[in-house]
Structure formats: structure tokens, C-alpha cells
Protein backbone atom coordinates (compact mmCIF):
# COMPACT_ATOMS: atom_id res chain seq x y z
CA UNK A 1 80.03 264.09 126.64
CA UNK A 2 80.88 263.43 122.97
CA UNK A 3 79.81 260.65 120.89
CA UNK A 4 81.26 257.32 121.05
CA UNK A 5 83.93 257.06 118.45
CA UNK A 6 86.75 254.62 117.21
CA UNK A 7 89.60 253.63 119.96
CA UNK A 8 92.79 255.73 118.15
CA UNK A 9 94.88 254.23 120.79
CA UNK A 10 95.32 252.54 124.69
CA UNK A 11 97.90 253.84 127.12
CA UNK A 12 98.67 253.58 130.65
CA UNK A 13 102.04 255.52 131.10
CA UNK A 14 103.31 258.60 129.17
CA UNK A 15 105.84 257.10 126.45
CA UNK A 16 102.36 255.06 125.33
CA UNK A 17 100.18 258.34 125.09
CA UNK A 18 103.44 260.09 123.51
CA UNK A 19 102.63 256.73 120.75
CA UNK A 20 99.27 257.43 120.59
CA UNK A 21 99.49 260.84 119.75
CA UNK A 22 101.94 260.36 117.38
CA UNK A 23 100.20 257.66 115.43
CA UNK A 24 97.46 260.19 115.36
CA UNK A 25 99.60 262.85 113.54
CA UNK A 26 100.81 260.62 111.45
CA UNK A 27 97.27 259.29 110.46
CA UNK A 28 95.93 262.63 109.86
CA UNK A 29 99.38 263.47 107.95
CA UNK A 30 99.52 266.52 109.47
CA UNK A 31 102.08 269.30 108.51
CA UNK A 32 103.86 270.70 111.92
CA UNK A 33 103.44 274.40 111.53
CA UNK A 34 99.79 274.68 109.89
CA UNK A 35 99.00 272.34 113.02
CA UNK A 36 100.57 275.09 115.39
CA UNK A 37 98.26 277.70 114.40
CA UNK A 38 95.32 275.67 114.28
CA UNK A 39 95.78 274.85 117.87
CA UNK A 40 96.79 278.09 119.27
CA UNK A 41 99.99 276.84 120.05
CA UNK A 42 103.91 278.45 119.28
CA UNK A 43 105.15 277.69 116.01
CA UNK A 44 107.18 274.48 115.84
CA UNK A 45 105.54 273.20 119.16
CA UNK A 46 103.96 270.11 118.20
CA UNK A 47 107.75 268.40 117.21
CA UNK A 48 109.00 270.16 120.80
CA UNK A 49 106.15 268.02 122.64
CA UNK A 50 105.87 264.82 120.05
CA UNK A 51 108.91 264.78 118.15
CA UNK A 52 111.08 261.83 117.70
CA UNK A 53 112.96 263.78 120.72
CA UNK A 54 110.75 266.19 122.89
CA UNK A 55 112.09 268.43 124.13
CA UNK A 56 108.84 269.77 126.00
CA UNK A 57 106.79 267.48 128.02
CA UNK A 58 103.02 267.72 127.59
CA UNK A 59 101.34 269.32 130.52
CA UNK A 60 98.13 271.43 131.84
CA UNK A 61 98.21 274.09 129.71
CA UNK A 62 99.16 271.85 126.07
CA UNK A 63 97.17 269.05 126.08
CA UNK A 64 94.04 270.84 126.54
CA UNK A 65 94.52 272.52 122.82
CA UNK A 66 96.62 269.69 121.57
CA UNK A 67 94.11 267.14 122.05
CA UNK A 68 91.22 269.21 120.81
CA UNK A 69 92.86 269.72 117.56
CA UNK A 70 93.98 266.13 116.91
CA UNK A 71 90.25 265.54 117.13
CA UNK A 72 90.54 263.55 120.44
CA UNK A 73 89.80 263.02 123.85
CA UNK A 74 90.63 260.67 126.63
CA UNK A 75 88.36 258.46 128.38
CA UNK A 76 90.08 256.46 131.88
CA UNK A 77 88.81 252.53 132.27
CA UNK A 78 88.90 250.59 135.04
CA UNK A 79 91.25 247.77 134.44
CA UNK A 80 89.64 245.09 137.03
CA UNK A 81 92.95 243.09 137.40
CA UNK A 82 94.76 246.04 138.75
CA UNK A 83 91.87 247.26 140.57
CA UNK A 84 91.17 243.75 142.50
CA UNK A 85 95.46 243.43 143.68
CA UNK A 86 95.03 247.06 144.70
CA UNK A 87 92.36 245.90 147.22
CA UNK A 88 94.07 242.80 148.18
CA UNK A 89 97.27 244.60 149.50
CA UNK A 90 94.99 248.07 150.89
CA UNK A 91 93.16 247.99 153.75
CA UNK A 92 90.04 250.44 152.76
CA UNK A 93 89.87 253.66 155.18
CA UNK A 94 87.78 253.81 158.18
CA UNK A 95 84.89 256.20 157.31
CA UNK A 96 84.11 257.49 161.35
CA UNK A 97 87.72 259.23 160.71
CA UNK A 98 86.38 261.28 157.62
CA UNK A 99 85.81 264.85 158.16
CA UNK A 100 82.76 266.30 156.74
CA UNK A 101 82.94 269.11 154.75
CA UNK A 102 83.02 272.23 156.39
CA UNK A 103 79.85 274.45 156.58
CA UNK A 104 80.20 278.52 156.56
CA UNK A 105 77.01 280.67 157.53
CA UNK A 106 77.07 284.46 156.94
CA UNK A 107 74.47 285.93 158.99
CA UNK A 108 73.77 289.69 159.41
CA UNK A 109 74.90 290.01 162.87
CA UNK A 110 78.71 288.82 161.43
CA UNK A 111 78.56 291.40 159.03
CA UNK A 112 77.25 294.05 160.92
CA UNK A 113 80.51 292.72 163.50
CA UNK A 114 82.92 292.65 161.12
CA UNK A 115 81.83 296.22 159.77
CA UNK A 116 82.09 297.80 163.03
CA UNK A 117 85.68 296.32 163.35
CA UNK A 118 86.51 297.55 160.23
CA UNK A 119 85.41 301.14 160.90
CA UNK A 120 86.87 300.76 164.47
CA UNK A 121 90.33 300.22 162.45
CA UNK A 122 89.76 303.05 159.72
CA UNK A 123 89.41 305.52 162.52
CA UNK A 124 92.57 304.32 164.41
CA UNK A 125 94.36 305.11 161.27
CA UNK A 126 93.21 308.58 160.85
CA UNK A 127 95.58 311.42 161.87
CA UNK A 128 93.50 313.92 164.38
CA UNK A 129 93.27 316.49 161.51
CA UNK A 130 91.52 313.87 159.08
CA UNK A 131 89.09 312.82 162.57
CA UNK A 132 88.27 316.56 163.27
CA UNK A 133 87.41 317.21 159.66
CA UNK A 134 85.36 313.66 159.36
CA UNK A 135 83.16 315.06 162.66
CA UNK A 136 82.48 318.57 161.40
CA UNK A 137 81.35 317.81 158.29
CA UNK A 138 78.75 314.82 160.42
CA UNK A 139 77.99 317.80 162.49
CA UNK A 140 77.23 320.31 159.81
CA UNK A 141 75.19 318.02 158.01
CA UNK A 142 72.96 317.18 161.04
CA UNK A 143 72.26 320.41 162.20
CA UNK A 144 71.06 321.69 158.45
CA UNK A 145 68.36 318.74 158.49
């Protein structure tokens, strides 16, 4: 992970990050459409998703650039008030019910199975003209040796 650097900003809901960010733009007094480019993003993008009135909303494929090029990244803390009333009111899950997670072996005699079903279907397709050709040429080629 990256270096421990100075706290830009604390959020917990998306008008707060929307603060953060902007606070951030405004600190690096950056100019809208140079910003664009540097980030990969459309022109004029930045105001759509941080302007006074966004128009976008930040989502999985923004933030990704737009935090990289404001130089940032977010880190999620526990806040232990929150945390302790969440376990007062929630009664923790019972741990016999979990499932465990699911275990797939692919041995040779599946895939020799599977292969003979697929053949089995490739020859049902066939017309009778495309079977008869299919068997002389097998039968040509193991009578010449």
C-alpha cells in the first residue's frame, strides 16, 4: 500500500466525499479541462461529477482515474461507536449454517466422459453424406498403414 500521508479529508456519506474532493481541487487549483486529460477522462467531466451542481454521479468506472489524479486514495476506519450499537441490536450468525466453499475436481475420467458426449453429439448432427465421407476417409487411412 502507499505511504502514510496527510488526512485531505473525513467522510462517511457521499455529499461529504463530494466536499472532500472538492476541497482537493480547489487546493491543488486545478484548471477543469487540463485535469480531464490528465485523468483520461471526457473533457469537461470533472465539473459534471464535482461541480457546484453534478450532473454525473461518481461511480466504478470514475473514481478509479479521478482519485488517482487528485493524488489520493481512500482508506475505511472502524468507527468503534457505530461498530459496538451495531452489535448491540444484531444477533451475530450461527456459523454450523455457513456453507463451505464449494470444491471442483477435474479428473481424467470426466474429461475423457465429457469428450465422448461431445463426439456422441457431433455425430448426431452430421447429415449421412458428411458420416459416410468421415468413415471412408478413417478407412482409407487404416488400410494404407
Amino acid at each position: 500500500m502507499n505511504a502514510p500521508g496527510r488526512i485531505i479529508g473525513e467522510f462517511a456519506d457521499y455529499s461529504g466525499m463530494l466536499k472532500a474532493l472538492r476541497s482537493r481541487v480547489e487546493e491543488l487549483q486545478i484548471q477543469g479541462e487540463r485535469f480531464d486529460s490528465f485523468a483520461g477522462l471526457p473533457d469537461g467531466y470533472l465539473s459534471k461529477l464535482i461541480g457546484v451542481r453534478p450532473v454525473r454521479r461518481i461511480g466504478m468506472t470514475s473514481l478509479g482515474p479521478l482519485l488517482d489524479a487528485l493524488g489520493i486514495y481512500c482508506v475505511v476506519v472502524e468507527d468503534p461507536i457505530a461498530t459496538q450499537r451495531l452489535k448491540n441490536r444484531i444477533i451475530p450468525r450461527n456459523n454450523a449454517y455457513m456453507r463451505s466453499t464449494p470444491r471442483i475436481v477435474l479428473t481424467q475420467r470426466f474429461f475423457k466422459k465429457i469428450g465422448r458426449r461431445g463426439a456422441q453429439m457431433r455425430w448426431q448432427r452430421l447429415t449421412q453424406a458428411q458420416r459416410a465421407r468421415i468413415m471412408r476417409a478413417v478407412a482409407l487411412k487404416r488400410w494404407r498403414g
